[in-house]
Protein backbone atom coordinates (compact mmCIF):
# COMPACT_ATOMS: atom_id res chain seq x y z
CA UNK A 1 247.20 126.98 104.67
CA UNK A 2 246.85 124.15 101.98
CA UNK A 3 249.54 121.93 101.50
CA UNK A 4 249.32 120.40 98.41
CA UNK A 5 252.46 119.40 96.50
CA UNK A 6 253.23 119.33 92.88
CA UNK A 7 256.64 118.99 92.81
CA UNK A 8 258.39 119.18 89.55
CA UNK A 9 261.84 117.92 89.26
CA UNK A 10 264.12 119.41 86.09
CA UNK A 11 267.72 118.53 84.81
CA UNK A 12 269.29 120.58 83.20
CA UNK A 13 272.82 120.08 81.29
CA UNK A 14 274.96 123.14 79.62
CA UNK A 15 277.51 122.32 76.84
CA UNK A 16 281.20 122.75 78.05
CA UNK A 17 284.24 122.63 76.12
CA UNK A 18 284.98 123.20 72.87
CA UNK A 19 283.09 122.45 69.44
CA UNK A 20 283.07 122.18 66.47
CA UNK A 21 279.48 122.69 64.94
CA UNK A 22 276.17 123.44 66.92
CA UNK A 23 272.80 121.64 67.62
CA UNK A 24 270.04 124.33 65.95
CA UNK A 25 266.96 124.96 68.13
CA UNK A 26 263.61 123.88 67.24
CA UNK A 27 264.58 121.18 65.09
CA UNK A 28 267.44 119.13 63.69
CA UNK A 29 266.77 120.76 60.55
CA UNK A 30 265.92 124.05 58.85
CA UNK A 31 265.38 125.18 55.08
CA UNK A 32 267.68 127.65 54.11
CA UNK A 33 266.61 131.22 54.14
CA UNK A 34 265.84 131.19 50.36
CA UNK A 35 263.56 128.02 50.77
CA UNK A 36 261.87 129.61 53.30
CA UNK A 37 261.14 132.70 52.14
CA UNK A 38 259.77 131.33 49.10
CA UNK A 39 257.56 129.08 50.46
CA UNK A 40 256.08 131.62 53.03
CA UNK A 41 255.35 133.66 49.54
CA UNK A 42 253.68 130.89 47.83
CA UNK A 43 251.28 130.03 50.79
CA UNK A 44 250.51 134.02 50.90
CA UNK A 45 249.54 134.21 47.78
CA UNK A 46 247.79 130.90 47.65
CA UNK A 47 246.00 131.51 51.08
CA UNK A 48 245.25 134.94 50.98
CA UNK A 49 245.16 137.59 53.86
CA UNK A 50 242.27 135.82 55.78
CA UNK A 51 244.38 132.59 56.02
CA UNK A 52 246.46 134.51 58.30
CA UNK A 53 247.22 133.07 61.91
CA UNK A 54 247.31 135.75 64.41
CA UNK A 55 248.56 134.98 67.72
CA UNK A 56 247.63 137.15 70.60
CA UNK A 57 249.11 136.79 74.60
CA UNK A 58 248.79 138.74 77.47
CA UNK A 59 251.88 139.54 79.56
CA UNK A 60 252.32 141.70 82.90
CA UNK A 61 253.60 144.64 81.37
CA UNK A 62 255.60 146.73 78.80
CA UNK A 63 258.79 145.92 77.66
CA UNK A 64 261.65 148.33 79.17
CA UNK A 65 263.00 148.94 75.64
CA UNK A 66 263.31 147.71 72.05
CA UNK A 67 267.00 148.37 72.27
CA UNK A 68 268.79 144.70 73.22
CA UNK A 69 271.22 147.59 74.82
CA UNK A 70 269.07 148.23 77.59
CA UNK A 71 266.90 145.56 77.70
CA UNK A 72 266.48 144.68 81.07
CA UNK A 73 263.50 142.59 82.41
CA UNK A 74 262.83 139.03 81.20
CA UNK A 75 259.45 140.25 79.39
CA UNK A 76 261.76 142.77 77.14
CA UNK A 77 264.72 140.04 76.98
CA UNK A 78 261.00 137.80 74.99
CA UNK A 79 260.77 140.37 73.12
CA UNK A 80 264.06 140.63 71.86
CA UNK A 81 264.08 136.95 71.17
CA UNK A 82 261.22 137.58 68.63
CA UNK A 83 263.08 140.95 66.76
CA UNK A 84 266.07 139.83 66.89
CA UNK A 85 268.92 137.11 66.53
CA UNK A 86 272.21 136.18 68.43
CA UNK A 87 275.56 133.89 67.97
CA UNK A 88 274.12 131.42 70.23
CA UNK A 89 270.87 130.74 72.32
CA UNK A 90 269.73 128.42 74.54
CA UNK A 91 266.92 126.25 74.31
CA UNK A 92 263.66 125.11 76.30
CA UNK A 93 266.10 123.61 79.11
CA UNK A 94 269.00 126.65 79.35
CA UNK A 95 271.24 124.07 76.99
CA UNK A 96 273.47 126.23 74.57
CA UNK A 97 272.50 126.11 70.76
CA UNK A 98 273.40 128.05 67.52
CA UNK A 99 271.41 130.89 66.27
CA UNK A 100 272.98 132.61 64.07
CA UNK A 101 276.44 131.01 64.23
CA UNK A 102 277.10 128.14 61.95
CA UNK A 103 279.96 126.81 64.35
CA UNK A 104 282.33 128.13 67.46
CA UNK A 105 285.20 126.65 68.94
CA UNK A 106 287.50 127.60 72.03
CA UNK A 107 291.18 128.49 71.17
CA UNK A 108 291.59 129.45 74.48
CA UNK A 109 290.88 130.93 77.71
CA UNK A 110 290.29 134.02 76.44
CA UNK A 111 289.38 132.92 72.92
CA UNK A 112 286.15 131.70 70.85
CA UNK A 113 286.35 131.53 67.17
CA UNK A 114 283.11 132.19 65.63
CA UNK A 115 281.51 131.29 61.76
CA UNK A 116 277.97 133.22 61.12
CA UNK A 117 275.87 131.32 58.83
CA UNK A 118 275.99 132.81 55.43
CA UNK A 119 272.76 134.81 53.84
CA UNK A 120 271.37 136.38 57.25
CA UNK A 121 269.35 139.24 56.60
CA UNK A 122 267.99 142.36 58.41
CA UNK A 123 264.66 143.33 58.63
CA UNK A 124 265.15 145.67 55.96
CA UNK A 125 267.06 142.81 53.63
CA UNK A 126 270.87 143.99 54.34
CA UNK A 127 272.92 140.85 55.15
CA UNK A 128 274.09 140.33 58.33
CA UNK A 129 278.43 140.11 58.77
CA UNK A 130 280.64 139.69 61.38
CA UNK A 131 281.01 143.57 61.20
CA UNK A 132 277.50 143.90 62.74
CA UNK A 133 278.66 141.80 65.51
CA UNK A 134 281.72 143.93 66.01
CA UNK A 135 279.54 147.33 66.05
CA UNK A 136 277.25 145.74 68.69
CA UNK A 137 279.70 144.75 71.20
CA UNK A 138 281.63 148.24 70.52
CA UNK A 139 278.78 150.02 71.40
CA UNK A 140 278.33 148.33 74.39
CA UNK A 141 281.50 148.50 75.27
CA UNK A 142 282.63 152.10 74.57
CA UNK A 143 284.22 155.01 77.15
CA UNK A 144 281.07 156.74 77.87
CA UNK A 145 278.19 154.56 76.88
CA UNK A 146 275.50 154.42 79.82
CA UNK A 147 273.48 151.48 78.00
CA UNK A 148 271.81 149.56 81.08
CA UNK A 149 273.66 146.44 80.59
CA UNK A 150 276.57 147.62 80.15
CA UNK A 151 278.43 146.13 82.88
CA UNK A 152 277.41 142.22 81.71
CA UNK A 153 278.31 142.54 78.39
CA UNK A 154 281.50 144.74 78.55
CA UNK A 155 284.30 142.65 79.33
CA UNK A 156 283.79 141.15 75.49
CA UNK A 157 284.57 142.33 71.92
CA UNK A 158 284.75 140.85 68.52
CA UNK A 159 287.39 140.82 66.41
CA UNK A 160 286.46 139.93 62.93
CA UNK A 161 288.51 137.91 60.35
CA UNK A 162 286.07 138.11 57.33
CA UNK A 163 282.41 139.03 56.76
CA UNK A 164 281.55 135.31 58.15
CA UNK A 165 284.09 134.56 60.56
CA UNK A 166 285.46 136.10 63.93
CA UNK A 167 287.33 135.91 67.20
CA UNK A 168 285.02 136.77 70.20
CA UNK A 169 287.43 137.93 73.40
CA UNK A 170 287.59 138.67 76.77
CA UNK A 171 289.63 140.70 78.78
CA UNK A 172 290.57 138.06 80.87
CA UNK A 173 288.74 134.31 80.99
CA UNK A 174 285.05 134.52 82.19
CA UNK A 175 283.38 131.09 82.70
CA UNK A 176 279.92 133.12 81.65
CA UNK A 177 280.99 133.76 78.31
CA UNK A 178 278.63 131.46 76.39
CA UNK A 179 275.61 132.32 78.05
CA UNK A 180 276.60 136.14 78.12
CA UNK A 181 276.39 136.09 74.31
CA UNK A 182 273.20 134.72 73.89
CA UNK A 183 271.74 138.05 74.61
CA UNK A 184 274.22 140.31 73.01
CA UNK A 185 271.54 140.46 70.32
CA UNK A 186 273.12 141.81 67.04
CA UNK A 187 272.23 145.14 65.45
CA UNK A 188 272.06 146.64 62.12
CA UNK A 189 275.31 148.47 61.88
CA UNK A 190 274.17 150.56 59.06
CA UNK A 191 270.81 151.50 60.66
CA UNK A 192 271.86 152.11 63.71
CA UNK A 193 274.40 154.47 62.46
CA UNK A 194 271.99 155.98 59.94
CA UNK A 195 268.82 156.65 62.48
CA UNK A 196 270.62 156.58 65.90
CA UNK A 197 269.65 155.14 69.19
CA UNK A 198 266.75 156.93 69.94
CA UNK A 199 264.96 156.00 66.64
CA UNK A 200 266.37 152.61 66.59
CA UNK A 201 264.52 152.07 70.08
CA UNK A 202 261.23 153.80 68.67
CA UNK A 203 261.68 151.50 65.47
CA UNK A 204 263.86 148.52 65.81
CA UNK A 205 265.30 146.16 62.81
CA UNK A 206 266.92 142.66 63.74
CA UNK A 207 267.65 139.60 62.20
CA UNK A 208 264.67 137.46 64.29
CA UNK A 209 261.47 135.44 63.11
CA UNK A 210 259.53 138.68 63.61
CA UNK A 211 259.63 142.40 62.82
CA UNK A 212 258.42 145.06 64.30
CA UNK A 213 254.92 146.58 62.86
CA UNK A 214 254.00 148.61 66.00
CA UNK A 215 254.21 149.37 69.70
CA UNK A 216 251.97 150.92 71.98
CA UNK A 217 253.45 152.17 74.79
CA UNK A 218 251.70 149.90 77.84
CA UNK A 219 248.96 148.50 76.18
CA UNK A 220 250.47 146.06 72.94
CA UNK A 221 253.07 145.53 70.60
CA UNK A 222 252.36 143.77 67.04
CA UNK A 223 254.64 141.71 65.85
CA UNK A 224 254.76 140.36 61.92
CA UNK A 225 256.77 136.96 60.60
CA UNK A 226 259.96 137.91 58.64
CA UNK A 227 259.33 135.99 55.23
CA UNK A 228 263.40 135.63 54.62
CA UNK A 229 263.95 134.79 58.57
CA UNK A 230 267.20 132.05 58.45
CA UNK A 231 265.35 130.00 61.08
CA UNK A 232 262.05 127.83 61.05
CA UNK A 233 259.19 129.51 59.84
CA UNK A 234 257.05 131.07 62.73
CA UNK A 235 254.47 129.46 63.75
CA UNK A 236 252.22 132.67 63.45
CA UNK A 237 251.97 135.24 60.79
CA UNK A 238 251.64 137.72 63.09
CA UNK A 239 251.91 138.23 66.80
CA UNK A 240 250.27 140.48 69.30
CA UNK A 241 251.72 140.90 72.80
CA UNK A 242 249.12 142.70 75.15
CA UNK A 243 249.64 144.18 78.35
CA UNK A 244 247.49 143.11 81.31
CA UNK A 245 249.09 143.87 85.00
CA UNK A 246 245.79 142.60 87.10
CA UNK A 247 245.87 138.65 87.16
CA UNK A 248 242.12 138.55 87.10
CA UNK A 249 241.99 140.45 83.78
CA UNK A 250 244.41 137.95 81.88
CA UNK A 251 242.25 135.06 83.01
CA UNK A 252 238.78 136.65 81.61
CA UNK A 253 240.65 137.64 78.31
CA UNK A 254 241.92 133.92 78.06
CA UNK A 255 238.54 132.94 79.10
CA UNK A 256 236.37 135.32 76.78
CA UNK A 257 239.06 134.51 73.32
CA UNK A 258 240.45 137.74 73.64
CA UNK A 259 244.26 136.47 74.28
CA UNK A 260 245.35 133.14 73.21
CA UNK A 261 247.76 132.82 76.40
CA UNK A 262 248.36 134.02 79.44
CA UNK A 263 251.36 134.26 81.92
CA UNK A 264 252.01 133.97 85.97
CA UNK A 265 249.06 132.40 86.43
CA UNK A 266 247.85 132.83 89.98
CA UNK A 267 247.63 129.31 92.01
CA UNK A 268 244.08 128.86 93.02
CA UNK A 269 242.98 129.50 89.33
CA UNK A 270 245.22 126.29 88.40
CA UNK A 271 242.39 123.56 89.23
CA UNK A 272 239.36 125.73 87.36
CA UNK A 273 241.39 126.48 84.43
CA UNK A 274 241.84 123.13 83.96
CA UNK A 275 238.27 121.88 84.10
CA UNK A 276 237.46 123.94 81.28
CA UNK A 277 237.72 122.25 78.20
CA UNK A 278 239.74 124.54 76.34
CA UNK A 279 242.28 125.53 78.35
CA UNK A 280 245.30 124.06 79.24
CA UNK A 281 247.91 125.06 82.23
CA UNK A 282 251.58 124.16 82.05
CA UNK A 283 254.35 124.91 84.18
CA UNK A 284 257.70 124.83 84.74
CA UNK A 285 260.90 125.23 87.52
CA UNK A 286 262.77 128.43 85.99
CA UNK A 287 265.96 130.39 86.73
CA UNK A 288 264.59 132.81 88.57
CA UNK A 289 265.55 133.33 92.41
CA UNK A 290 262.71 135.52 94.60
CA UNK A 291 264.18 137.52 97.45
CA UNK A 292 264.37 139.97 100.12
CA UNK A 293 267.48 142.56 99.78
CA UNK A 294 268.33 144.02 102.91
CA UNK A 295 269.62 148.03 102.50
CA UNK A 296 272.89 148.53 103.83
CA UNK A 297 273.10 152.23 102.73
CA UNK A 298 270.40 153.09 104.89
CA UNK A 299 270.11 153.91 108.37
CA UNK A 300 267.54 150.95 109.64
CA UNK A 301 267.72 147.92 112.04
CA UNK A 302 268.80 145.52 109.11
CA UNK A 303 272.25 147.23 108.76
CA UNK A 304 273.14 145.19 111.99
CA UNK A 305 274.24 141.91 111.08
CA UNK A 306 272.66 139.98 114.09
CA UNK A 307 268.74 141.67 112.49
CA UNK A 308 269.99 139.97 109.20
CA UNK A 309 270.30 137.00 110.60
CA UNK A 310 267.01 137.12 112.31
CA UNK A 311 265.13 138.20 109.86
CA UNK A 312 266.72 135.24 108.16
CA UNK A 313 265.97 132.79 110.60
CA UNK A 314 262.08 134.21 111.13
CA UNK A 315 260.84 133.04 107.24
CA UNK A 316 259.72 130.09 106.91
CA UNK A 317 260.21 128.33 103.21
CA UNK A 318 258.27 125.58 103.43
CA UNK A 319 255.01 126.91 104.47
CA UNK A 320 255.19 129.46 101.89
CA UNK A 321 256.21 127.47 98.97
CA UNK A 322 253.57 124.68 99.88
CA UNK A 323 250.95 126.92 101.96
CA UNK A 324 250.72 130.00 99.40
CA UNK A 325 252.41 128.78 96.54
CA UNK A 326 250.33 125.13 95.87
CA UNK A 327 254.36 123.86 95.61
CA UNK A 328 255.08 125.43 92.49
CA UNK A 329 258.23 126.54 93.41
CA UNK A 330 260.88 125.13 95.67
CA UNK A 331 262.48 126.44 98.79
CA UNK A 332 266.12 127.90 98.37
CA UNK A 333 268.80 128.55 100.43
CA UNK A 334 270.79 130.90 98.44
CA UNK A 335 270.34 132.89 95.51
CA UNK A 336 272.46 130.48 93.61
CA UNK A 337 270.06 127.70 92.36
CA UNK A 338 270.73 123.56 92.04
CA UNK A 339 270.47 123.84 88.51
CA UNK A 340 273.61 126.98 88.16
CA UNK A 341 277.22 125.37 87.54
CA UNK A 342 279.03 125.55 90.63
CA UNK A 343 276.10 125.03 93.54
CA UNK A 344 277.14 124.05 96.56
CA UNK A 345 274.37 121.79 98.19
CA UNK A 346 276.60 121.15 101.32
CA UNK A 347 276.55 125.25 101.93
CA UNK A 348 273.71 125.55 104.50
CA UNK A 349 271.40 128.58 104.35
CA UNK A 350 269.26 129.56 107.47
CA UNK A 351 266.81 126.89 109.31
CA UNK A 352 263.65 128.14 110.19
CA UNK A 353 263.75 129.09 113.83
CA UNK A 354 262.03 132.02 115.37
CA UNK A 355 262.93 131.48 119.26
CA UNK A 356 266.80 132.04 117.77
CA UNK A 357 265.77 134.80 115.63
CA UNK A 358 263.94 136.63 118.58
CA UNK A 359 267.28 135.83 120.83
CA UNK A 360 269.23 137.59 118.22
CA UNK A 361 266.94 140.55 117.86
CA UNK A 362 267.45 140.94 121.42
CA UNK A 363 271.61 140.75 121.55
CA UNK A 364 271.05 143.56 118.85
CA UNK A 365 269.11 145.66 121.15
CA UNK A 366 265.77 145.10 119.92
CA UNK A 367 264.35 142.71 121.94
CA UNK A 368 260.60 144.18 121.43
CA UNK A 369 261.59 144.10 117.83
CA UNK A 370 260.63 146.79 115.48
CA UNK A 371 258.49 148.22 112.70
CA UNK A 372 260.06 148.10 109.05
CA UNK A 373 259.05 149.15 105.34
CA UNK A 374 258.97 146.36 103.33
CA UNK A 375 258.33 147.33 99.46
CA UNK A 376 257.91 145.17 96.69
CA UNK A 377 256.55 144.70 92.52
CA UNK A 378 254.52 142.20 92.99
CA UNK A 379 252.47 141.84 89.19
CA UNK A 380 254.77 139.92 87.77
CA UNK A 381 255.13 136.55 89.56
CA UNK A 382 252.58 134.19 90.82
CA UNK A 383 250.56 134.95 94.35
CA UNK A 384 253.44 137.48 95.15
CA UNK A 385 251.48 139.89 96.94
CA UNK A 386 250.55 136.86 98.96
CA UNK A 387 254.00 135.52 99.53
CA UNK A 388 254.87 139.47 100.59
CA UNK A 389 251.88 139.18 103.54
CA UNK A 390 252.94 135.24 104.54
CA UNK A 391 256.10 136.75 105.07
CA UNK A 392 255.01 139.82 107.04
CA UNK A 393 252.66 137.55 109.17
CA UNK A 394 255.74 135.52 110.07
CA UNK A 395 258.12 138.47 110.78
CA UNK A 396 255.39 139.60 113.09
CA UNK A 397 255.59 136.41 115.11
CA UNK A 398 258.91 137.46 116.41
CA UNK A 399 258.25 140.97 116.59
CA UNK A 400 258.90 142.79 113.18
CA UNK A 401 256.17 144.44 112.58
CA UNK A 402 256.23 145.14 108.82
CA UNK A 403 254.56 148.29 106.74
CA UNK A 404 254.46 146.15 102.95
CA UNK A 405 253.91 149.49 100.16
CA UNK A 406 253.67 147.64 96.38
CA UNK A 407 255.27 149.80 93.81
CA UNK A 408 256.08 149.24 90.04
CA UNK A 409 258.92 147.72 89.07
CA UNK A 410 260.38 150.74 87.39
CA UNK A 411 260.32 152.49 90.37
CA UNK A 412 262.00 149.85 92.50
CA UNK A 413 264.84 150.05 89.57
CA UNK A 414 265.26 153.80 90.17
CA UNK A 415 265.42 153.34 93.69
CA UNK A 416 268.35 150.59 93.47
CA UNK A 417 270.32 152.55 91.03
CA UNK A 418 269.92 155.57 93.99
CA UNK A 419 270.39 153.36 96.88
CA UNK A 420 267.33 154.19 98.87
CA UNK A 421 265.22 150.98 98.21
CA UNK A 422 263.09 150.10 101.30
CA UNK A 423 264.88 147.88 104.37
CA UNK A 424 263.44 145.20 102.89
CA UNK A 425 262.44 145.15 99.55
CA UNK A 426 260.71 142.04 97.71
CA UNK A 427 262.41 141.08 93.98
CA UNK A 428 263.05 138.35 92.00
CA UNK A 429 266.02 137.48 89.41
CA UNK A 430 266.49 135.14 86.09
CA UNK A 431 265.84 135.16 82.64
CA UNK A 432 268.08 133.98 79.84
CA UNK A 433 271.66 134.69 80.64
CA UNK A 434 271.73 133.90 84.74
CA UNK A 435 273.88 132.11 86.63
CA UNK A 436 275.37 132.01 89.68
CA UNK A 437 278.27 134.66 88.06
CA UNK A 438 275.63 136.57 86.93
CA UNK A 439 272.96 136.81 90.12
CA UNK A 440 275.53 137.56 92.34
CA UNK A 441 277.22 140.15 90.41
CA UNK A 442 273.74 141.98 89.85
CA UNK A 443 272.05 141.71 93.18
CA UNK A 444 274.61 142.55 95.71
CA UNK A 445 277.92 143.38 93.65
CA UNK A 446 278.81 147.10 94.28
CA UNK A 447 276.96 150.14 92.32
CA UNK A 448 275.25 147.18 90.18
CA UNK A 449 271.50 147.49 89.29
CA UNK A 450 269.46 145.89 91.93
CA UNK A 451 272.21 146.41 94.60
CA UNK A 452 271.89 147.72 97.67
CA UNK A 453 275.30 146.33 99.09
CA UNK A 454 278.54 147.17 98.61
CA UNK A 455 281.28 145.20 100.15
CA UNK A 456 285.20 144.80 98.50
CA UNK A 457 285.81 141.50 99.73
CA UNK A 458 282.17 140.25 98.19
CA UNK A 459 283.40 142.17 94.73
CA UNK A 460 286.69 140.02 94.51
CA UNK A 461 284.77 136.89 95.29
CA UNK A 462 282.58 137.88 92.08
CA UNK A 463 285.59 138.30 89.88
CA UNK A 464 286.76 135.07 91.58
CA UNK A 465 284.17 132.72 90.16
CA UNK A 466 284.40 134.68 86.83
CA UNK A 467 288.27 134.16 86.16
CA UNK A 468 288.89 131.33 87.54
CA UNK A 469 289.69 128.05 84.69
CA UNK A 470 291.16 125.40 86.74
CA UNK A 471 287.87 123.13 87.83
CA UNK A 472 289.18 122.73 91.02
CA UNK A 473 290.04 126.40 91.64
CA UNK A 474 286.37 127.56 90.29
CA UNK A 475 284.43 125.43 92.80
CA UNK A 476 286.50 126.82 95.52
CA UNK A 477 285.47 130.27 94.74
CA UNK A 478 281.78 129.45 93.83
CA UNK A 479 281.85 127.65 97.32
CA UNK A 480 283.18 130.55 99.11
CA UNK A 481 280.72 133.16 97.28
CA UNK A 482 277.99 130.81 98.52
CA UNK A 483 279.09 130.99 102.34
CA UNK A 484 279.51 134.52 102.20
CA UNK A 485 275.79 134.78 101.92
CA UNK A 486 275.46 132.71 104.90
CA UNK A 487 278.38 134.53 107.07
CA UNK A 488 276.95 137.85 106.54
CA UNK A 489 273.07 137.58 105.42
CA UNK A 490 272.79 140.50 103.14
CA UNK A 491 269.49 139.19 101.54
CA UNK A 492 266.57 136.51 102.18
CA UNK A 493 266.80 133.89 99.46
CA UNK A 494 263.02 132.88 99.29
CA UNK A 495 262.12 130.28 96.35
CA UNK A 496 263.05 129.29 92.87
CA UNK A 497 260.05 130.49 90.78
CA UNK A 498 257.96 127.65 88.68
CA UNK A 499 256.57 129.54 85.58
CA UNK A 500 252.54 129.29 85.72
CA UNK A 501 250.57 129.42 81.71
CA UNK A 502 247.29 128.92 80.25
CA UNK A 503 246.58 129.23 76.89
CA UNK A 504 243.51 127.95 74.67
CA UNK A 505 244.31 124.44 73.62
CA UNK A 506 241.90 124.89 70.68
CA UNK A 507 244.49 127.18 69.45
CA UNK A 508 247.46 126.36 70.37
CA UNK A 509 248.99 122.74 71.18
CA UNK A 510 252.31 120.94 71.80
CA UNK A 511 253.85 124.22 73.54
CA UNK A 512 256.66 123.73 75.88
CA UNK A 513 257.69 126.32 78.01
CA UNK A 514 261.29 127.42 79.31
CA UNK A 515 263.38 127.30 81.89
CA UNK A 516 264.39 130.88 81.31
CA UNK A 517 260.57 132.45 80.83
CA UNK A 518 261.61 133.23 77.63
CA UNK A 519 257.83 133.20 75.85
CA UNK A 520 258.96 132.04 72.38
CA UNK A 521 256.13 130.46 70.69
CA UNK A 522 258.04 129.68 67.38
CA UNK A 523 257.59 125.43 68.46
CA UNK A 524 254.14 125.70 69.22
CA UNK A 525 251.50 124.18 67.08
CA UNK A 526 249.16 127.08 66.51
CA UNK A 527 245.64 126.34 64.67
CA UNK A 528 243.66 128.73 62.29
C-alpha cells in the first residue's frame, strides 16, 4: 500500500456565551435587500439573458427531500442551504454566524432572545416574521408529527414577542442549542398552510439566495438566484445540481465541461487532476466520523462483547488512512472528533493488535473465527468501497471471514429504522449541526435513526452531556460518554473524513470549502 501523507491540520473555534450582535457570513458587509434587488435588476436588463452565469456540479445523489423537516443527508442539508434561510449558520470553519437574525443573546439556561432582520422575504415576496419561526418549530414539534428529524429539533420552540423579535426555549438547557438551530430552516407559514406538506416538498419556497425552478427526481435540480435575497448576491444566476453516483462519471463530466465541480473525489485521481491545467483539487478535514455499527438486535457473533472488542482490536487505522486513503483523513478513536467541544484526547480507543483480538475471539468461543455480512453505501465518500475490502482483508487475518454486499443508502436507512442492518454495517456521520451531543444521540441512542443499539444507561449519558451547564460537570459527562464506547465497543470508529473537490479553475476561483460539506458556492468567484 502507498504511504504518502498529506496531512492537513484545522482549528476550529465555536462562539460561546452570550451576544449581543452577530458576525454575517461571506463578508463584513451586505447591501440591504432593496439595494440588492435593484441592482441584480439593473445588470438583467443591462446584460441581457445570455450574460447569465450558470453554474453546474455533480453530486452523488438525490436529495432525500425539499422539506428542511425531513431533510436528512448532508447533500439535502446543501440543498437546503441554497432554498432556504435560518436564525443562525455557521461558516466555512463550523464558527456560528447570523443569517437571518440581526442579533441573539442568552437570558438564560433555557433562554435565547432572538431579533430577525427586518424586510426578509419569501420566495413568493411575503415577509418573513417571527411567526414563521414559531410555525416551523411547532410543526416539528407537535403530538403526532413523524417528520424525520424530529427528535433533534424537538426539545425547542419559539415564543414570539413581535413580528421581529422572539424568545427561542428549551425544555430544559441543551449545550447544542446554537448549532441545532442552524438547520431549523424557516418555512412559509402561509404556504405551508395553504398547499400542505406534500406540495410544499414537491415545490418548496424559502427565504435563501436561490429558489426553486425544478427537480428531477435522481438526475438534477435547477436552482435560480432570488433577486430580493437579504444576503450577498449569488455568485451564479442560476444553479444546476446533477446527480452522478459512479466516481468515474463525475471526473469525465468535469473533464469534458459538462459540470463545473465535482465532489468525493476518489484518491488516485488527485495527482492527474491536478496536472491538467484547468482543474483544481481542494480539500478539507470535515465533521464527519466513518464507522462500523455492530447490531445488537440481531442474533450474530458481534452481540458478544469480547467479538466487539476483537473486531475492534483487528482494524488497523493507520494503514487504511495512509495505505487506501493517500492520508486524507485521520485515524479516530471514537466517534467524537478533536475538533467537537468536550473531546477527551486522554480516552483511549482500541490499539491495533490482532494476536489479542484472535485471543479474545477464542475466550468467546470462536477461536476459528467466523463468517459475517458486512453491508455498506459506499458512493458517497472517497475510496469507500476500498476502505470496506482493507477492512475485510484485515478481519480475515484473524479469522473473520467477511461477505461485504453494497447497498444504497436509502436502504441502509430503512434497515436502521427496522433494526435488521447487517452485523457490521459500514456508515459515516456529519454535516452541519454535529457534535459530539448530536453523533452519539443518532448513532447508538435508543430507537434513533442509524441505531442499532439500545442501552438505558448509554441514553442517560446522552441526556447527560445535553443538560449539563456547569463546565466542570459537562466534561465529566462528555468524558464518561467517551469511555463508554471503549468499555463496551458497540461500533468501530474508523476515520474523520477529509472532503475531496475538483472543479474547473477557468470557471470558478477563490472557493473554499467547509468543514461541514456544506457545498455553498455563494463565496466563490465564478467567471462567464
Amino acid at each position: 500500500m502507498k504511504k504518502k501523507l498529506m496531512a492537513l491540520l484545522l482549528v476550529f473555534t465555536m462562539t460561546a456565551g452570550t451576544l449581543a450582535g452577530c458576525a454575517t457570513p461571506g463578508s463584513s458587509e451586505k447591501p440591504a435587500a432593496s439595494e440588492t434587488g435593484a441592482k441584480q435588476g439593473e445588470e438583467g436588463k443591462s446584460a441581457g439573458q445570455e450574460d447569465r452565469i450558470t453554474l453546474t456540479y455533480a453530486q452523488t445523489k438525490d436529495v432525500d427531500s425539499l422539506d428542511p423537516r425531513n431533510a436528512t443527508s448532508t447533500i439535502t442539508a446543501a440543498m437546503m442551504a441554497q432554498i432556504f434561510s435560518a436564525l443562525v449558520t455557521t461558516d466555512e470553519d463550523y464558527n456560528i454566524v447570523c443569517d437571518a437574525a440581526e442579533s441573539y443573546e442568552l437570558i438564560d439556561d433555557c433562554t435565547y432572545k432572538f431579533t430577525l432582520k427586518k424586510g426578509i422575504k419569501f420566495h413568493d415576496g411575503v415577509e418573513m416574521t417571527s411567526e414563521d419561526v414559531k410555525y416551523t418549530m411547532d410543526t416539528i414539534r407537535a403530538e403526532g408529527a413523524d417528520y424525520k428529524l424530529k427528535s433533534d429539533f424537538s426539545f425547542m420552540y419559539c415564543e414570539p414577542i413581535d413580528d421581529y423579535t422572539m424568545y427561542i426555549k428549551t425544555d430544559e438547557p441543551n449545550a447544542s442549542t446554537l448549532l441545532r438551530l442552524n438547520y431549523i430552516k424557516i418555512i412559509p407559514k402561509h404556504y405551508v398552510e395553504q398547499v400542505g406538506d406534500s406540495e410544499f416538498n414537491a415545490k418548496p419556497i424559502g427565504s435563501g439566495p436561490y429558489r426553486m425552478v425544478e427537480w428531477n427526481k435522481d438526475a438534477s435540480i435547477k436552482l435560480e438566484a432570488f433577486s430580493d435575497y437579504f444576503g450577498t448576491k449569488p455568485a451564479a444566476d442560476e444553479l444546476i445540481c446533477k446527480v452522478i453516483p459512479e466516481a468515474s462519471a463525475r471526473i469525465a463530466a468535469l473533464e469534458a465541461g459538462e459540470v463545473d465541480l465535482i465532489s468525493a473525489v476518489t484518491t488516485s485521481q488527485i495527482s492527474r487532476l491536478n496536472s491538467l491545467g484547468n482543474i483544481e483539487v481542494v480539500s478539507k478535514p470535515t465533521t464527519r466520523t466513518v464507522y462500523y455499527t455492530m447490531n445488537s438486535f440481531g442474533d450474530s457473533p458481534v452481540t458478544d462483547l469480547k467479538v466487539r472488542q476483537a473486531i475492534n482490536m483487528a482494524i488497523d487505522k493507520d494503514t487504511l488512512v495512509q495505505g487506501v486513503l493517500d492520508g486524507y483523513g485521520q485515524p479516530c478513536n471514537s466517534l467524537a472528533l478533536p475538533m467537537f467541544e468536550g473531546y477527551d484526547e486522554s480516552v483511549r480507543g482500541y490499539e491495533y493488535d490482532p494476536e489479542a483480538a484472535k485471543a479474545l475471539l477464542a475466550e468467546a468461543g470462536y477461536p476459528d473465527g467466523f463468517e459475517v455480512e458486512m453491508e455498506g453505501s459506499f458512493s458517497g465518500l472517497s475510496n469507500a468501497a476500498d476502505i470496506a475490502q482493507a477492512v475485510g482483508a484485515q478481519l480475515a487475518e484473524v479469522g473473520i471471514k467477511t461477505v461485504i454486499v453494497e447497498k444504497d443508502s436509502n436502504t441502509i436507512k430503512d434497515e436502521y429504522e427496522a433494526k435488521t442492518t447487517s452485523p457490521l454495517t459500514f456508515y459515516s456521520f456529519g454535516g452541519p449541526y454535529n457534535n459530539i451531543n448530536l453523533i452519539m444521540k443518532c448513532v447508538l441512542g435508543t430507537g434513533e435513526r442509524y441505531s442499532a443499539w439500545s442501552d438505558p444507561e448509554y441514553d442517560k449519558l446522552v441526556h447527560d452531556i445535553d443538560t449539563a451547564v456547569d463546565p466542570a460537570v459537562s466534561q465529566e459527562a462528555y468524558t464518561a460518554i467517551q469511555q463508554y464506547l471503549v468499555d463496551h465497543a458497540p461500533v468501530v470508529p474508523l476515520y474523520q473524513t477529509h472532503a475531496i473537490y475538483a472543479y474547473n479553475k477557468d470557471k470558478i476561483s477563490q472557493w473554499i470549502p467547509r468543514a461541514d460539506e456544506m457545498l455553498i458556492l455563494n463565496n466563490a468567484k465564478i467567471d462567464k
